[in-house]
Protein backbone atom coordinates (compact mmCIF):
# COMPACT_ATOMS: atom_id res chain seq x y z
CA UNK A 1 17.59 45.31 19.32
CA UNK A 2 19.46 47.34 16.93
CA UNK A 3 22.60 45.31 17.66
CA UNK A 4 19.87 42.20 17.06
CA UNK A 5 19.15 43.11 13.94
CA UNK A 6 22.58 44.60 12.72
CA UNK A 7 23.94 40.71 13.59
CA UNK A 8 20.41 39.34 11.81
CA UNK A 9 21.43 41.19 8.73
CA UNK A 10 25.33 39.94 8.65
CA UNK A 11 24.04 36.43 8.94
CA UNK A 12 21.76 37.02 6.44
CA UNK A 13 23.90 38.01 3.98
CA UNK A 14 26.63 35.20 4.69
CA UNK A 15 23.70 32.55 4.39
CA UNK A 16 22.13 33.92 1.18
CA UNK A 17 25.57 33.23 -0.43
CA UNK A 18 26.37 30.00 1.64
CA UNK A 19 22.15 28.57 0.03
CA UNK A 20 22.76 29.54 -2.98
CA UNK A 21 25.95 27.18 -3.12
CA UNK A 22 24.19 24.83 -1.66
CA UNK A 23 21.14 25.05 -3.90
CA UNK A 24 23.22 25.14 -6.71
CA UNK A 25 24.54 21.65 -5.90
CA UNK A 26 21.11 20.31 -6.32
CA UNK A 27 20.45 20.71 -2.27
CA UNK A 28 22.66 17.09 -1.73
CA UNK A 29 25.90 18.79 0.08
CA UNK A 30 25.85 17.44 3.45
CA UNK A 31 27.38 21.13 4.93
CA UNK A 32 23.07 21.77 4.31
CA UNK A 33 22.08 20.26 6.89
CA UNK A 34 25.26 20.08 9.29
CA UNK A 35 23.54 21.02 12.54
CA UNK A 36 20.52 19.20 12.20
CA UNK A 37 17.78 19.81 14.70
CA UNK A 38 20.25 21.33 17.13
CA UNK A 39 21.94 24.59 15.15
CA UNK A 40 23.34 27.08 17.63
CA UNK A 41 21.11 29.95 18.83
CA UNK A 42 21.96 33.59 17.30
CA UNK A 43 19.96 35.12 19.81
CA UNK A 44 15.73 35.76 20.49
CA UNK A 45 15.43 32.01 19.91
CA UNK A 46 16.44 32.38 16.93
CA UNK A 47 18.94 29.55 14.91
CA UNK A 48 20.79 29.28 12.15
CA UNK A 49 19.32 26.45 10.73
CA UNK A 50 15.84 28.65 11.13
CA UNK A 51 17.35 31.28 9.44
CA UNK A 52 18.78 29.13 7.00
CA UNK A 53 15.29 27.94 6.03
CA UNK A 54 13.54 31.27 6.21
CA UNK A 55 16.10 32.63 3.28
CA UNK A 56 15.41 29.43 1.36
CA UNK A 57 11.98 29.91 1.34
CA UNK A 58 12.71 33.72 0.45
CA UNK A 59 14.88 32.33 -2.26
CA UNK A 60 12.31 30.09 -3.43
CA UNK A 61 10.04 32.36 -4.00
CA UNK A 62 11.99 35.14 -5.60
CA UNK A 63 13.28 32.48 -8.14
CA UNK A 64 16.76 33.48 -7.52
CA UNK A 65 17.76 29.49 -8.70
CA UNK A 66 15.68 28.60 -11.79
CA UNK A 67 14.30 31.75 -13.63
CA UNK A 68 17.39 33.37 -15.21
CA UNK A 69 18.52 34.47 -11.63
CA UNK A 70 16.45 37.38 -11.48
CA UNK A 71 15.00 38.10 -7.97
CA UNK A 72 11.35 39.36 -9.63
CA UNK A 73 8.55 38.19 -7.35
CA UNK A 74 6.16 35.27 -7.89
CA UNK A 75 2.62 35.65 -7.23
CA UNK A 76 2.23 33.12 -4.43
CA UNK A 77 -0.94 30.99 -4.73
CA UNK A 78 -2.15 28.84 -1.87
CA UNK A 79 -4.13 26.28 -1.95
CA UNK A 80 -4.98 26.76 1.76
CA UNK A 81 -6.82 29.97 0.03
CA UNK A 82 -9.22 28.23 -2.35
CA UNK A 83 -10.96 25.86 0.15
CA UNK A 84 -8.01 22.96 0.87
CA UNK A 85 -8.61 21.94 4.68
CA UNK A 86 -5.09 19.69 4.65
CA UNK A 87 -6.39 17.77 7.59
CA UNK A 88 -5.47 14.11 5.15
CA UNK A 89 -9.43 13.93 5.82
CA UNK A 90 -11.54 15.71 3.21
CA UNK A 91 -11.33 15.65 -0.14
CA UNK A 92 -9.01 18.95 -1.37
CA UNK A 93 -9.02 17.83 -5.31
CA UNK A 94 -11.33 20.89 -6.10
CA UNK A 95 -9.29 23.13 -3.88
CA UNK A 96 -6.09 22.28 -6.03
CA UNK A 97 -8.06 22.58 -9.24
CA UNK A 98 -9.07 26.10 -8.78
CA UNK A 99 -5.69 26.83 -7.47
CA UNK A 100 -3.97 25.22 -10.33
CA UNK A 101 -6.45 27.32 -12.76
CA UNK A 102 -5.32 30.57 -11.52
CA UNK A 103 -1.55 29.40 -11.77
CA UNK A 104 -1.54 28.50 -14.95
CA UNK A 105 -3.56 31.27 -16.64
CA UNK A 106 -2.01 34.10 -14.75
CA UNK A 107 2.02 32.70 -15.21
CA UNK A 108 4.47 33.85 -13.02
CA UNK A 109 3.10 32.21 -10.18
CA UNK A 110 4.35 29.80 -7.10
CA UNK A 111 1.59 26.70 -7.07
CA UNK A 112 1.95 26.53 -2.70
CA UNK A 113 1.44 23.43 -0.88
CA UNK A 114 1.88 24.01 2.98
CA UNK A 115 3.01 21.57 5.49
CA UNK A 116 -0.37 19.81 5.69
CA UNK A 117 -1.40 16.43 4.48
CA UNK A 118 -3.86 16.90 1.44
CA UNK A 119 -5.86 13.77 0.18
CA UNK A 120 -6.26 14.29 -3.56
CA UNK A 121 -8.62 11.98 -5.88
CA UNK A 122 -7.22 11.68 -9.30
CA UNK A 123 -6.26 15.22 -10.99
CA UNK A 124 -4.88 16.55 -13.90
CA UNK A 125 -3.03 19.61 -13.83
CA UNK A 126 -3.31 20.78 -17.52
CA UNK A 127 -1.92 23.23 -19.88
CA UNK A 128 -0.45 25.35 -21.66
CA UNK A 129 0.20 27.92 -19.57
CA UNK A 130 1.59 31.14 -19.38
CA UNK A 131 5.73 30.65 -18.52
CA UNK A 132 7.02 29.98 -15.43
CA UNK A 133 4.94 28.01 -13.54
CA UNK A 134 6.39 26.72 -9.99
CA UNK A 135 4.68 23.96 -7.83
CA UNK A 136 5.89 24.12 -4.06
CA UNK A 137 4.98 20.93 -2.17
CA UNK A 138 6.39 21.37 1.25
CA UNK A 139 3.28 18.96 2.69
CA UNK A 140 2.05 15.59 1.71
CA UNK A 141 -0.16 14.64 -1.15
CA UNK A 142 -1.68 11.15 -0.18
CA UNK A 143 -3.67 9.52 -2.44
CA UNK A 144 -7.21 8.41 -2.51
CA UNK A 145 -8.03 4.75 -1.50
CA UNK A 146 -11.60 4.31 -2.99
CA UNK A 147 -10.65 2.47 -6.33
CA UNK A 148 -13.64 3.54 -7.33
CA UNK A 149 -12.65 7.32 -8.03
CA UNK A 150 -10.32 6.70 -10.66
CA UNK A 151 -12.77 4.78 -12.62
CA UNK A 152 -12.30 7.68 -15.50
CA UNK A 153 -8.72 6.98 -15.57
CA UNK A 154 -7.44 4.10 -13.82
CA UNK A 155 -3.39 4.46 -15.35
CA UNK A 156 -2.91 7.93 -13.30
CA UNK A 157 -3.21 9.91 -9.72
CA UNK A 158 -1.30 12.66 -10.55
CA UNK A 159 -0.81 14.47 -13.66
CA UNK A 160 1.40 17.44 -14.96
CA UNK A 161 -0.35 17.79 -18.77
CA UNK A 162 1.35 20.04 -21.42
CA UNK A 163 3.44 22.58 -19.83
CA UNK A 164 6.38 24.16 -20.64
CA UNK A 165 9.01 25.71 -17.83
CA UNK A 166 7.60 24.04 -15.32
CA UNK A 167 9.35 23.94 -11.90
CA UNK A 168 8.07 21.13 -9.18
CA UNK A 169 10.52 21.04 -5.95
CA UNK A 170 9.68 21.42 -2.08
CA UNK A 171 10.96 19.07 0.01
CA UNK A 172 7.37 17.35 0.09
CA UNK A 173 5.97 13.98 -0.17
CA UNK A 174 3.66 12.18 -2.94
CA UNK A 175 2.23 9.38 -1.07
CA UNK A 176 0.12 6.98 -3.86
CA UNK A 177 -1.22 5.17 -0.78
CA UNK A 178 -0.90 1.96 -2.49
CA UNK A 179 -1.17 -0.76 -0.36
CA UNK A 180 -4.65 -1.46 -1.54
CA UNK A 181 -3.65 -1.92 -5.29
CA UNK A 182 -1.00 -4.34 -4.03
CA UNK A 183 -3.15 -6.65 -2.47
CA UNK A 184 -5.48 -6.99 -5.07
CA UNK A 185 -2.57 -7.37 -7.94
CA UNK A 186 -2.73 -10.53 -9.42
CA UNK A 187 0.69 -11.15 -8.81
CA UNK A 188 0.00 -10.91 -5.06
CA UNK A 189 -3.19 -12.83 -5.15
CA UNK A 190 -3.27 -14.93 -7.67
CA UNK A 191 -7.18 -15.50 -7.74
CA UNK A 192 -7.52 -11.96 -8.52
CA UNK A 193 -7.62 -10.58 -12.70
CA UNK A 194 -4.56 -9.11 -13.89
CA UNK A 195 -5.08 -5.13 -13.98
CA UNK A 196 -2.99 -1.78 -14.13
CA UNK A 197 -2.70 0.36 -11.60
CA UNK A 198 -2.34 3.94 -11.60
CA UNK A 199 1.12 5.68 -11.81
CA UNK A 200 1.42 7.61 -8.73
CA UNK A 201 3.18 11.06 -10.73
CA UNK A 202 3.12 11.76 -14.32
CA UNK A 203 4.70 14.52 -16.46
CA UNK A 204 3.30 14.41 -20.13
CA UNK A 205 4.48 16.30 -22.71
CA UNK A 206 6.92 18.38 -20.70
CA UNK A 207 9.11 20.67 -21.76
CA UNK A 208 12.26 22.31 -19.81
CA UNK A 209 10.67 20.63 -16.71
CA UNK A 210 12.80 20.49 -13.42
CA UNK A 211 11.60 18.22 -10.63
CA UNK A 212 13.62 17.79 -7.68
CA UNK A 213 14.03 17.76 -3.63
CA UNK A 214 11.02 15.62 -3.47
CA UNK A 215 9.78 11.85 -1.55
CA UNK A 216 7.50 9.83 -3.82
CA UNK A 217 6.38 6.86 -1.77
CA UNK A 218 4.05 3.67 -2.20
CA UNK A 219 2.89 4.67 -5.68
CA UNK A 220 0.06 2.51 -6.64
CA UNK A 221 2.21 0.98 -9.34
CA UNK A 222 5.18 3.39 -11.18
CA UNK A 223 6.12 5.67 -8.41
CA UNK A 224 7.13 8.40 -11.09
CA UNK A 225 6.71 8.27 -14.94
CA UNK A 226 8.40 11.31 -17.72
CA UNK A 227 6.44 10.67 -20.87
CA UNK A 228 6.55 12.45 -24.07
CA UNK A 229 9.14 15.34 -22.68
CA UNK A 230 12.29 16.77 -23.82
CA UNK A 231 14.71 18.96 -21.78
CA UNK A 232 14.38 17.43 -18.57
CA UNK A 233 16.69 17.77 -14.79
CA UNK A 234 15.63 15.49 -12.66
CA UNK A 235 17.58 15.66 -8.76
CA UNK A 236 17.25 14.90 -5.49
CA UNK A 237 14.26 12.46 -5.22
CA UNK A 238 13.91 9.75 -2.91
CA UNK A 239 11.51 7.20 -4.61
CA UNK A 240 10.57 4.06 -2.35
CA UNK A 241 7.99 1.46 -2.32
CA UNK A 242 8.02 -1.90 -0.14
CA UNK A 243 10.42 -4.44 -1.78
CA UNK A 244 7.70 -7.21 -2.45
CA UNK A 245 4.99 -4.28 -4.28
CA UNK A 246 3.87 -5.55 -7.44
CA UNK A 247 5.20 -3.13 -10.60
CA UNK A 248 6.54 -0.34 -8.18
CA UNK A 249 9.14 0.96 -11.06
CA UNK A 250 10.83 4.12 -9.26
CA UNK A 251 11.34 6.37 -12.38
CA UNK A 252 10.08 5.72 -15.61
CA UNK A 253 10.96 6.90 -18.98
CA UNK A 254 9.38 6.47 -22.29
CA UNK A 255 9.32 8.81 -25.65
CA UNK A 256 11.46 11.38 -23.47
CA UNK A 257 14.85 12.91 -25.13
CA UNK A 258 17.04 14.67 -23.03
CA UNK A 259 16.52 13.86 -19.60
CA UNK A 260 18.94 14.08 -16.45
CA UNK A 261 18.59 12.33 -13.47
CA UNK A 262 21.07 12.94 -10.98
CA UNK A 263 21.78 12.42 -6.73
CA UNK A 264 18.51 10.49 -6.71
CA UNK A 265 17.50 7.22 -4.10
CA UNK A 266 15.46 4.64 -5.67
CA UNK A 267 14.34 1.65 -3.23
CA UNK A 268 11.04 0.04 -4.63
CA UNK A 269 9.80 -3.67 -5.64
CA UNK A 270 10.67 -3.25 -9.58
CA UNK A 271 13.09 -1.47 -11.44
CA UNK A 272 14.78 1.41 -10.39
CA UNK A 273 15.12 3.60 -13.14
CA UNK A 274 13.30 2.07 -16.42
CA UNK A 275 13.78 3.48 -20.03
CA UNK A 276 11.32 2.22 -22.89
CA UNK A 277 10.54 3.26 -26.40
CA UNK A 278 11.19 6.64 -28.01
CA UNK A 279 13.57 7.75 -25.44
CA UNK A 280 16.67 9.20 -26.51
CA UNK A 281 19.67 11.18 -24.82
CA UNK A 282 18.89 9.55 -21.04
CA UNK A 283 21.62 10.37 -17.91
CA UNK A 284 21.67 8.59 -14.49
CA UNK A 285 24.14 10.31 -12.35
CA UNK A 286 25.14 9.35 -8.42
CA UNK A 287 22.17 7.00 -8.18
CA UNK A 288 21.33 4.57 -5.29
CA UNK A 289 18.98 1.47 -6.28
CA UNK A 290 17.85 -1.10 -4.33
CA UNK A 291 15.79 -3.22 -3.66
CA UNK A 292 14.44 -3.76 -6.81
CA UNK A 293 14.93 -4.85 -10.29
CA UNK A 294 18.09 -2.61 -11.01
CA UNK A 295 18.35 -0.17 -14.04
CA UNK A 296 16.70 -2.02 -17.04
CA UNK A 297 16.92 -0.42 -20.50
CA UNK A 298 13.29 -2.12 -21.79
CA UNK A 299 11.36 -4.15 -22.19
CA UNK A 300 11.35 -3.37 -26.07
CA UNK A 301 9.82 -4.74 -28.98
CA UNK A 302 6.51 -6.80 -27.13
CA UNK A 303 3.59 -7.65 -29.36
CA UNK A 304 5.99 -7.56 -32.16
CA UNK A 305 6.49 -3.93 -32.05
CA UNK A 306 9.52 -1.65 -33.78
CA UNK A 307 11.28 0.00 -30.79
CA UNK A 308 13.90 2.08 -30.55
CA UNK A 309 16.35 3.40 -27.05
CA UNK A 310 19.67 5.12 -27.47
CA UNK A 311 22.02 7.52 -26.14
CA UNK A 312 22.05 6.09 -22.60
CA UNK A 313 24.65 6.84 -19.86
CA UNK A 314 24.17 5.44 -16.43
CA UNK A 315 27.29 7.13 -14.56
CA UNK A 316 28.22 6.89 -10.91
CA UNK A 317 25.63 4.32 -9.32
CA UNK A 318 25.80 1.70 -6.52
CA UNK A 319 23.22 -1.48 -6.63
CA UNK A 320 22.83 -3.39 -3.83
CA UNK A 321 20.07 -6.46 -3.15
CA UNK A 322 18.62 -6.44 -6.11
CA UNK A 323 17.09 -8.91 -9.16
CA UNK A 324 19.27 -7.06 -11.73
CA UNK A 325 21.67 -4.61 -11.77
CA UNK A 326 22.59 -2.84 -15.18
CA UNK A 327 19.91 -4.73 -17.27
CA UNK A 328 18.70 -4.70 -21.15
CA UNK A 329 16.09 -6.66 -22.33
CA UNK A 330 13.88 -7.31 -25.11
CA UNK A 331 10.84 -9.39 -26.43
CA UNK A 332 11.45 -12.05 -29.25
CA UNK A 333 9.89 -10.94 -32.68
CA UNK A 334 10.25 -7.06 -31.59
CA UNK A 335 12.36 -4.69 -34.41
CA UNK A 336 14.37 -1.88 -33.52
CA UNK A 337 17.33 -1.11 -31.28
CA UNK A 338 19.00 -0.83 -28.14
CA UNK A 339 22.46 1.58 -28.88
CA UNK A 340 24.77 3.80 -27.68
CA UNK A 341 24.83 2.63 -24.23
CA UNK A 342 27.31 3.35 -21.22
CA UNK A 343 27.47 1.78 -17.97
CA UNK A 344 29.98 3.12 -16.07
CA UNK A 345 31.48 3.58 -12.46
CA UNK A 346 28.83 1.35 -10.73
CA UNK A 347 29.55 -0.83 -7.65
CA UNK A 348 27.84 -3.77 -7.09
CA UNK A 349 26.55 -5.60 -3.72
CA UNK A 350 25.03 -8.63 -3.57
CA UNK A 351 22.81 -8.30 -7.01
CA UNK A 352 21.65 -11.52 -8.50
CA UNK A 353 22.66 -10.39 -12.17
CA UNK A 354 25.07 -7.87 -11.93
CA UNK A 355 25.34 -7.63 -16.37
CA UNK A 356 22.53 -8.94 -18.15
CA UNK A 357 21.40 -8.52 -21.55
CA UNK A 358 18.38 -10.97 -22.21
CA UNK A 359 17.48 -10.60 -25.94
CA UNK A 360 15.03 -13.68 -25.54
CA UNK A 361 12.88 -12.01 -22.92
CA UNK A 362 9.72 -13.64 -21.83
CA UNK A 363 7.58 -12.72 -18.64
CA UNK A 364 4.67 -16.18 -19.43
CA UNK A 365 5.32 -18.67 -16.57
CA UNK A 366 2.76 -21.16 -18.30
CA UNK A 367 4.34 -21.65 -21.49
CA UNK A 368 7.30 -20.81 -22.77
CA UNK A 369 7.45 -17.50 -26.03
CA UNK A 370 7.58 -18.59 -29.62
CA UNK A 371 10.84 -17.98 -30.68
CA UNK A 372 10.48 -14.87 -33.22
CA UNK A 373 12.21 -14.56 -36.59
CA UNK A 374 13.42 -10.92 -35.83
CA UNK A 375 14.71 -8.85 -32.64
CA UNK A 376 15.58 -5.50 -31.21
CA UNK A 377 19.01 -4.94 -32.22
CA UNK A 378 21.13 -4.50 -29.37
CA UNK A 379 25.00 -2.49 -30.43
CA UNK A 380 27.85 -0.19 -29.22
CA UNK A 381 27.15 -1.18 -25.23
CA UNK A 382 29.95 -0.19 -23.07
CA UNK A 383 30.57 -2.08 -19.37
CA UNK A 384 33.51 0.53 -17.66
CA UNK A 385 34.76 0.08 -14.23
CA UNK A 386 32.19 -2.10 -12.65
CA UNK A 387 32.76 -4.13 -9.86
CA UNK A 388 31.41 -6.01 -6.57
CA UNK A 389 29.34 -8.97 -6.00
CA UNK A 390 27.12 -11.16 -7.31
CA UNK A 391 24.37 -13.17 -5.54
CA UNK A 392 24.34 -16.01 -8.18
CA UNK A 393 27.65 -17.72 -9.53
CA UNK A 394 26.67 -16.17 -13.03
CA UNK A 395 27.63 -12.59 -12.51
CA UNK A 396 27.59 -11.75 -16.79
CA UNK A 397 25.22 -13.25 -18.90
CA UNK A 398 24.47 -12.06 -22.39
CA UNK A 399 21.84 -14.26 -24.08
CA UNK A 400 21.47 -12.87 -27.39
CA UNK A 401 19.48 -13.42 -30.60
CA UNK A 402 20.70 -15.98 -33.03
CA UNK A 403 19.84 -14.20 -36.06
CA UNK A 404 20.54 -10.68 -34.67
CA UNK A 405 23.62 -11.20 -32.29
CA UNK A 406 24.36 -8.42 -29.74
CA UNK A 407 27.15 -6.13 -31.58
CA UNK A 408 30.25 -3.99 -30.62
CA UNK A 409 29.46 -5.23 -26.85
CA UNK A 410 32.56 -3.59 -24.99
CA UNK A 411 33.72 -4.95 -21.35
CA UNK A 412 36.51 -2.33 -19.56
CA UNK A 413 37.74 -3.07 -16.19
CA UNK A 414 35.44 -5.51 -14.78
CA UNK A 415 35.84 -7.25 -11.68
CA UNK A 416 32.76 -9.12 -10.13
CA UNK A 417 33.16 -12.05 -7.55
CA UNK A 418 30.49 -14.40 -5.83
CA UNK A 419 29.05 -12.89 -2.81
CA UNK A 420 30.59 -14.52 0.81
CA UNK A 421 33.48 -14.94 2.50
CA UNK A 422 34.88 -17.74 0.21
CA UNK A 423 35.00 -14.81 -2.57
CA UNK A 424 34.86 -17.52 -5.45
CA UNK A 425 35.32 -16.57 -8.73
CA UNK A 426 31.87 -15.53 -10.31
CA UNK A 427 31.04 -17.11 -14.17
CA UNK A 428 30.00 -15.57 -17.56
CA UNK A 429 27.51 -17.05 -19.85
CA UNK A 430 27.37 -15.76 -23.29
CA UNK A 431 25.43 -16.71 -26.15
CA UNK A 432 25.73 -14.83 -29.53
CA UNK A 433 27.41 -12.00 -28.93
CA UNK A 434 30.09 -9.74 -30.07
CA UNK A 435 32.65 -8.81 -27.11
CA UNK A 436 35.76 -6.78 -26.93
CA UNK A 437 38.08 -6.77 -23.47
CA UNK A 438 39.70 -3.88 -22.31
CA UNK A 439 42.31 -4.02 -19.24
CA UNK A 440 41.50 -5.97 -16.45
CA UNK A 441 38.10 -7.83 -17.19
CA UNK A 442 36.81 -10.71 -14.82
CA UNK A 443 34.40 -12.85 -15.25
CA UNK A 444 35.21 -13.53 -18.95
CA UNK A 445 32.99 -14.89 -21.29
CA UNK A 446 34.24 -18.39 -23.39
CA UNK A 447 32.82 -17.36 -26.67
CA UNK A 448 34.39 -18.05 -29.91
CA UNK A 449 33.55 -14.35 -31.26
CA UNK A 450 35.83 -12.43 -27.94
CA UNK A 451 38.21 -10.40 -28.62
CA UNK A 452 40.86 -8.29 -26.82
CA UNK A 453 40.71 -4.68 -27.96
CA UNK A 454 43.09 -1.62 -27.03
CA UNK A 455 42.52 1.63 -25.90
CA UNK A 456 43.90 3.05 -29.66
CA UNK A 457 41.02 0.70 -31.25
CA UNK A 458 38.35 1.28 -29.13
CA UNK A 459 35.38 3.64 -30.80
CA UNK A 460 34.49 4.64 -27.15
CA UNK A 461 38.07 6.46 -26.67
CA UNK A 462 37.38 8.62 -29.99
């Protein structure tokens, strides 16, 4: 025994250092998880993967990763203590409530969410609160069916409300149990009245919020929305939702500045990633979309409003099977602008529109938008090392405002061909816009207002 625990305690030590490596890499090395459900036996039935987990979970919980590295204690509050039966059965919304409650007045303190399922009716998880709040969702949330209960608030499920250093990770799933506001969309049935749905999880007016190791699944419409936030990691999430779901956009992003998403999987039935009004200093890093819509900056500027999006960097990303793939659109009539954008070191497979910019978007199938006398401005885009297919011959198409063309729109190392054996070349269709070629750059658009441009010119080389 002594020998037992004298090996325990060597292991120990060589796996705190060999997690914390690991954790610090935002849990996505593969040397994780190497052994899978068969890691060697050090002895008592014990294995190293069960080790490996048991001083995660001790890491977890002494904060070693987020709080300033400090190994202080969290209170640990269960929700298995305040009445939650996690049978996926009875209602546990109360059960979190009081939970939550003591969490956030007491600070300090581990929100714990065992491996159970837990059906939850629409809550709201409010502050302020005293700092350092954690939520640990190692079991399922699934979402109520009955319409009926969120007839207080039919745009949300789950809500994170006014918190600051707040820390959501586990290795859990969010399951909006959706299927029922899909068949009763309007765009599935088209007898039915056009309605929203609730967003499956919400963070409002967040601030130094990390989110991450998580499975958001079958939200009722957006799987996973940041609004109103600032100072935001995002990692590690793998969003999906069945590829013909009405309005399933995986993460969503509106009025949030500074906001990192990074090593994430996003397979749904609308866009990937969105980012709409107000937000400001947004990062997609190592992403995997599709199906879907793609990565859409917008839509900005509907019901004539003044919109503005900049500071965008999509970095590292392969799109496969989808509508779009690096997309920015905007309403006629809107004001505002789209700038500051980079799209860079994506692969494409099979993706309808590869490059789009649609300037003259329009979502009425009846009748065709007025055309508007103003537009969101759209400026200083940058397409860098992109290539792969395209499912339509039209692999680049900017259709841009007359009166406010697309500006300082820069193409670097593009090389896109039509999907199939035959390879064919793929076209571009461009209509008033500003364009500037660096290096090798294929499709090419025939537009009298092209331009070659050199690395010594170039703003984005400054």
């Amino acid at each position: 025994m002594a020998r037992l625990k004298h090996l325990l305690f060597s292991f120990t030590t060589i796996i705190i250092s060999f997690v914390i490596a690991c954790y610090s890499t935002l849990q996505e090395d593969p040397l994780c998880s190497i052994y899978g459900d068969d890691s060697p036996s050090i002895g008592n039935g014990v294995t190293l993967n069960n080790l490996i987990k048991q001083t995660t979970n001790v890491l977890s919980l002494n904060s070693f990763h987020h709080l300033g590295g400090t190994s202080r204690s969290l209170q640990i509050v269960n929700v298995n203590d305040y009445g939650a039966k996690g049978n996926g059965c009875e209602d546990d919304t109360q059960a979190f409530k009081k939970a939550w409650e003591e969490v956030c007045s007491s600070g300090e303190a581990i929100l714990a969410v065992p491996q159970d399922t837990y059906l939850l009716k629409p809550i709201r998880f409010t502050g302020p609160c005293k700092p350092n709040i954690e939520v640990q969702i190692s079991g399922t949330l699934e979402a109520s069916d009955d319409r009926s209960d969120y007839s207080e608030d039919s745009r949300h499920w789950l809500v994170f409300d006014n918190i600051k250093k707040l820390f959501v990770y586990g290795g859990g799933t969010i399951n909006g149990n959706g299927n029922i506001w899909w068949e009763n969309s309007c765009k599935r049935n088209k007898k039915r009245p056009c309605k929203d749905a609730p967003t499956a999880l919400t963070f409002y007016n967040c601030e130094e919020l990390v989110v991450e190791d998580l499975r958001i699944e079958n939200g009722q419409q957006i799987q996973v929305s940041f609004q109103d936030s600032v100072n935001v990691k995002v990692s590690g999430l793998n969003v999906t939702a069945p590829e013909d779901s009405p309005n399933t956009d995986g993460i969503h992003v509106t009025n949030t500045q500074n906001i990192q998403i990074s090593n994430s999987v996003i397979r749904t039935g609308d866009d990937c990633i969105s980012i709409v009004h107000g937000s400001r200093n947004v990062e997609a890093t190592d992403i995997i979309c599709g199906p879907g819509h793609g990565i859409s900056i917008g839509s900005l500027g509907a019901g004539k409003s003044k919109e503005f999006v900049s500071g965008v960097i999509v970095n590292r990303a392969k799109i496969s099977g989808t509508k779009n793939g690096v997309r920015i659109k905007t309403w006629q009539g809107g004001s505002g602008s789209a700038s500051n954008i980079q799209f860079q070191n994506i692969e494409m497979e099979n993706v309808t529109n590869p490059i789009i910019i649609n300037q003259n978007y329009c979502d009425k199938k009846k009748r065709p938008c007025k055309k508007g006398k103003s537009a969101v401005q759209i400026k200083n885009v940058l397409y860098q090392n992109i290539s792969g297919t395209s499912a339509s011959d039209i692999a680049v198409k900017f259709d841009c405002s007359e009166k406010f063309p697309c500006q300082e729109i820069v193409l670097h190392n593009i090389d896109l061909q039509c999907e199939g054996e035959d390879g064919d070349s793929a076209k571009a269709l461009c209509n008033n816009v500003e364009l500037s070629y660096l290096e090798h750059v294929s499709p090419r658009c025939n537009s009298e207002t092209e331009r070659e441009a050199s690395t010594t010119t170039s703003a984005w080389y400054i």
